[in-house]
N, C-alpha and C. Protein backbone atom coordinates (compact mmCIF):
# COMPACT_ATOMS: atom_id res chain seq x y z
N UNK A 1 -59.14 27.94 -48.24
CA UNK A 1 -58.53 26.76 -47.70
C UNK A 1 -59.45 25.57 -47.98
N UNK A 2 -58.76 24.57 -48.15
CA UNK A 2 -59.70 23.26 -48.46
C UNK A 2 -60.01 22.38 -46.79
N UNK A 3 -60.79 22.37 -46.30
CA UNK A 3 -61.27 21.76 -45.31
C UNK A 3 -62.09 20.23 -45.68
N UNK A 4 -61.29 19.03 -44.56
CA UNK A 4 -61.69 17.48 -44.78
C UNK A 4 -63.03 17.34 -43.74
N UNK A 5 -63.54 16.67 -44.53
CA UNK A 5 -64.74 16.71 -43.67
C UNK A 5 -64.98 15.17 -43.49
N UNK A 6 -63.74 14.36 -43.52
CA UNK A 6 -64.13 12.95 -43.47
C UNK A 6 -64.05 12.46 -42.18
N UNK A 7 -64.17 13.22 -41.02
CA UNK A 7 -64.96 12.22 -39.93
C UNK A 7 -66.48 12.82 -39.91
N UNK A 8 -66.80 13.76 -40.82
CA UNK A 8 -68.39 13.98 -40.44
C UNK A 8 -68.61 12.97 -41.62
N UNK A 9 -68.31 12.36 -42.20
CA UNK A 9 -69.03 11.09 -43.32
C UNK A 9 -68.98 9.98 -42.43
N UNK A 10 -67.72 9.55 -41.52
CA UNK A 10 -67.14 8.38 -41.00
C UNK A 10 -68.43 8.26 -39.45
N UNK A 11 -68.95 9.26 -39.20
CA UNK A 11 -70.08 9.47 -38.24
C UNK A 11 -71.37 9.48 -38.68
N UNK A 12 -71.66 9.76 -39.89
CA UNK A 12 -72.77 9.68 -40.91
C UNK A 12 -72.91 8.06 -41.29
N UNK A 13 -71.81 7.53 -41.53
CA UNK A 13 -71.88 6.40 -42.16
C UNK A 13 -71.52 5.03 -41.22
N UNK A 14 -71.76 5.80 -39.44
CA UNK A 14 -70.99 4.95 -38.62
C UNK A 14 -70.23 3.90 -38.77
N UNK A 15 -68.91 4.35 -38.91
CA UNK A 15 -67.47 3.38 -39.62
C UNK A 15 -66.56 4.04 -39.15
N UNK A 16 -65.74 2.98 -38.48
CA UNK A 16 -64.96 3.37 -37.56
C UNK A 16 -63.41 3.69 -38.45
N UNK A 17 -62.41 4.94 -37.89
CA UNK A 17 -61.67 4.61 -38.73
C UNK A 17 -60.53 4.08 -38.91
N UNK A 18 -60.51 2.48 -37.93
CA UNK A 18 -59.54 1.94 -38.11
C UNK A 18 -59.99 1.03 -39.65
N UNK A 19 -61.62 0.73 -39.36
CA UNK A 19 -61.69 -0.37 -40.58
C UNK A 19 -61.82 0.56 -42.32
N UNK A 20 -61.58 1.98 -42.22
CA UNK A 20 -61.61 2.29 -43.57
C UNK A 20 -59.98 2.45 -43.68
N UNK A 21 -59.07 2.35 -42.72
CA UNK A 21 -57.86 2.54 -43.22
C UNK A 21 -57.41 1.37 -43.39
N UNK A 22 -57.97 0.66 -42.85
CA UNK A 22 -57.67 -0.89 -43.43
C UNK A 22 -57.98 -1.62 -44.91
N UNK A 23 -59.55 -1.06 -45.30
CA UNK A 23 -59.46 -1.20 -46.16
C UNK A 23 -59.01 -0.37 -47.31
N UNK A 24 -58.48 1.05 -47.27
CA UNK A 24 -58.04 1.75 -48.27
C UNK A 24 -56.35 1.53 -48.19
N UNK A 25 -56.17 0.74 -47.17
CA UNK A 25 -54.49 0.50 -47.08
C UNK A 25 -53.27 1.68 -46.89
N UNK A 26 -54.16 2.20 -45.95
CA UNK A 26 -52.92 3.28 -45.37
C UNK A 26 -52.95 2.76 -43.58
N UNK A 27 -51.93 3.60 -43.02
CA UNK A 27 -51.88 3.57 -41.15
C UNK A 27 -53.49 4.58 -40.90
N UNK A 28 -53.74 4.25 -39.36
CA UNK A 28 -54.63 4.86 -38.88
C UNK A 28 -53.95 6.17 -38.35
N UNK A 29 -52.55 6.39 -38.77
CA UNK A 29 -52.35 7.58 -38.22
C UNK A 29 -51.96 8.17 -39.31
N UNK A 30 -51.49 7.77 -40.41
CA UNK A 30 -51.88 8.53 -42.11
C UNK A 30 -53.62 9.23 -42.10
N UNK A 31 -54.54 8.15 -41.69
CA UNK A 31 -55.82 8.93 -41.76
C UNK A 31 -56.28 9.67 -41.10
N UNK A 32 -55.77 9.87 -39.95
CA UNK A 32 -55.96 11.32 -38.85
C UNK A 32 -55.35 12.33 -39.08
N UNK A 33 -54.22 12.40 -39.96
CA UNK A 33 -53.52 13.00 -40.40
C UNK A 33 -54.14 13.97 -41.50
N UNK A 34 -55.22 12.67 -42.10
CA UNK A 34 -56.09 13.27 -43.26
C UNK A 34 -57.06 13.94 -43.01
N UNK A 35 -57.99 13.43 -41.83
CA UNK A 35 -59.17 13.76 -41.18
C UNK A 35 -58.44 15.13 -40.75
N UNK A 36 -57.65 15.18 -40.20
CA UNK A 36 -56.82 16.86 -39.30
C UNK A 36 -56.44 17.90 -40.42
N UNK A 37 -56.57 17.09 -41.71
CA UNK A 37 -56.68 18.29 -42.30
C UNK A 37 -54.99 18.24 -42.60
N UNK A 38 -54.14 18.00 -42.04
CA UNK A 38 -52.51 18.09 -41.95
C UNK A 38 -51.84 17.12 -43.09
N UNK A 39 -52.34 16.97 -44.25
CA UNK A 39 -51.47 16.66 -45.11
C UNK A 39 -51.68 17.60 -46.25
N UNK A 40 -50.74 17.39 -47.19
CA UNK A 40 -50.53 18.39 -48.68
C UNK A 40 -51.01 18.04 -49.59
N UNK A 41 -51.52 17.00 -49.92
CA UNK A 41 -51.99 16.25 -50.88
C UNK A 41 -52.90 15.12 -50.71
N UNK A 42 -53.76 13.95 -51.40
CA UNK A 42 -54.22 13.12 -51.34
C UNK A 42 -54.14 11.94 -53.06
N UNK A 43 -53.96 10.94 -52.55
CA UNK A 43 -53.60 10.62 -54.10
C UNK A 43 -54.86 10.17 -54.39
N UNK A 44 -55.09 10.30 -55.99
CA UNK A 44 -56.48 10.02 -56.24
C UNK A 44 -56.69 8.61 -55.90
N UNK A 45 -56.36 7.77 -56.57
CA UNK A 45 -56.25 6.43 -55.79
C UNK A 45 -56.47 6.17 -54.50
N UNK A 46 -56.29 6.49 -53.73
CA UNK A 46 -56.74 7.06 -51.65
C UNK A 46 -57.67 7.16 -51.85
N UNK A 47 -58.02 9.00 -52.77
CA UNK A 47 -59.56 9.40 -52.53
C UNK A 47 -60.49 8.43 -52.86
N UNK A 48 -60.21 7.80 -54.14
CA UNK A 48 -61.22 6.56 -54.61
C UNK A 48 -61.86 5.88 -53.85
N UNK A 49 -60.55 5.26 -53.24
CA UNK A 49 -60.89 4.12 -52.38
C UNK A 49 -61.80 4.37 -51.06
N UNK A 50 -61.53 5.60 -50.20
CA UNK A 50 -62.31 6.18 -49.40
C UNK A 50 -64.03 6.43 -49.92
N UNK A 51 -64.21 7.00 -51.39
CA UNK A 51 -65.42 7.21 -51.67
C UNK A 51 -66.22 5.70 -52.56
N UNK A 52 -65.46 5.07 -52.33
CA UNK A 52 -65.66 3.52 -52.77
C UNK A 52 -66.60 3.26 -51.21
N UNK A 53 -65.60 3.17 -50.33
CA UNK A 53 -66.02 2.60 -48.76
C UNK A 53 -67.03 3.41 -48.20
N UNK A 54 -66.91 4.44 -48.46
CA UNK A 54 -67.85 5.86 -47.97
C UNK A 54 -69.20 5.12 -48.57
N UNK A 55 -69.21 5.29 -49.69
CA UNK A 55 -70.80 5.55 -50.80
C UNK A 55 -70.90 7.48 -50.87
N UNK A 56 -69.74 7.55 -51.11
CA UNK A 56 -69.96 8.96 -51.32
C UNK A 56 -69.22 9.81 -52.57
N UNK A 57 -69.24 10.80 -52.38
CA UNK A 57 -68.27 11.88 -53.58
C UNK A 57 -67.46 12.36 -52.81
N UNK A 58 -66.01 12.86 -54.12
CA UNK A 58 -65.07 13.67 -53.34
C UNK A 58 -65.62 14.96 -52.61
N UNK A 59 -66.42 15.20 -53.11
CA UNK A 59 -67.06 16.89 -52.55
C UNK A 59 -67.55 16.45 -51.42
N UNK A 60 -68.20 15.64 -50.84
CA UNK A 60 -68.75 14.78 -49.72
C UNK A 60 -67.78 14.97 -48.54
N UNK A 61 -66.39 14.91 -49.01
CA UNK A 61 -65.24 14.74 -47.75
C UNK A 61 -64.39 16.00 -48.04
N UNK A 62 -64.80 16.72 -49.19
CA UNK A 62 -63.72 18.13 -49.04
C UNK A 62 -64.84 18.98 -49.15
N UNK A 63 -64.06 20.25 -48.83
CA UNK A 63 -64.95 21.75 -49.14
C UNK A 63 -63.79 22.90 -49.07
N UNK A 64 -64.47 23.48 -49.75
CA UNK A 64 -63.78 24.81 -50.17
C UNK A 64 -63.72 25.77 -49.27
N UNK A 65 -63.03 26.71 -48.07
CA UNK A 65 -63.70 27.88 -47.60
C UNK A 65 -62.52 29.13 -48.04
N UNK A 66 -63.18 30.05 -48.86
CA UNK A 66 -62.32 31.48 -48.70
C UNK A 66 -61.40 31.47 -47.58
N UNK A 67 -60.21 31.70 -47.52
CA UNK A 67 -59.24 32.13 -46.69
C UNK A 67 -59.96 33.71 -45.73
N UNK A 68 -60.23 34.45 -44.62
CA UNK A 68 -60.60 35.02 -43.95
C UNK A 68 -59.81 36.26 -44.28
N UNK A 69 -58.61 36.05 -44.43
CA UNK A 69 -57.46 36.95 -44.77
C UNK A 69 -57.33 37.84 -46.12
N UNK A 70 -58.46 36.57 -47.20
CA UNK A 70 -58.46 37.18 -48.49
C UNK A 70 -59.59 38.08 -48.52
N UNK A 71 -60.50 38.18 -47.83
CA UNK A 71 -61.89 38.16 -48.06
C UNK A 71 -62.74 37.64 -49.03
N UNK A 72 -62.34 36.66 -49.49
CA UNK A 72 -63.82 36.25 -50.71
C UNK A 72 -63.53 36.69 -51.95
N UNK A 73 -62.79 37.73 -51.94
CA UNK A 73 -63.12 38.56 -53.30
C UNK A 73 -61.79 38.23 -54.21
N UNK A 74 -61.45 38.31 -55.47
CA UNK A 74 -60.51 38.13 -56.17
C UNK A 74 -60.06 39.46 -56.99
């Protein structure tokens, strides 16, 4: 599963996140949405703009974890 890790950057980088959804131009409830992990996609354009405002990388706000169910293994 891909896990968002963009309120541990938004706490790292103390920035609140009404003013990064302001400036990446989505609702503050599109970005909780994002932060929760509860959307299907992200458009690269979004991600940009987030790691524009961040000072960070996409890997910075995502991570990878094995599904528990799969075990790891392929």
């Amino acid at each position: 599963m891909i896990v968002v890790n963009l309120d541990v950057m938004l706490a790292k980088r103390k920035i609140k996140s009404k003013d990064l959804a302001e400036y990446v131009g989505i609702t503050e409830a599109n970005l909780s949405l994002l932060k929760s992990g509860k959307v299907k996609g992200v458009r690269f354009a979004t991600l940009e703009a987030i790691c524009r405002y961040l000072d960070c990388q996409p890997g910075d706000l995502l991570e990878y974890r094995p599904d528990e169910a799969e075990g790891g293994d392929r």
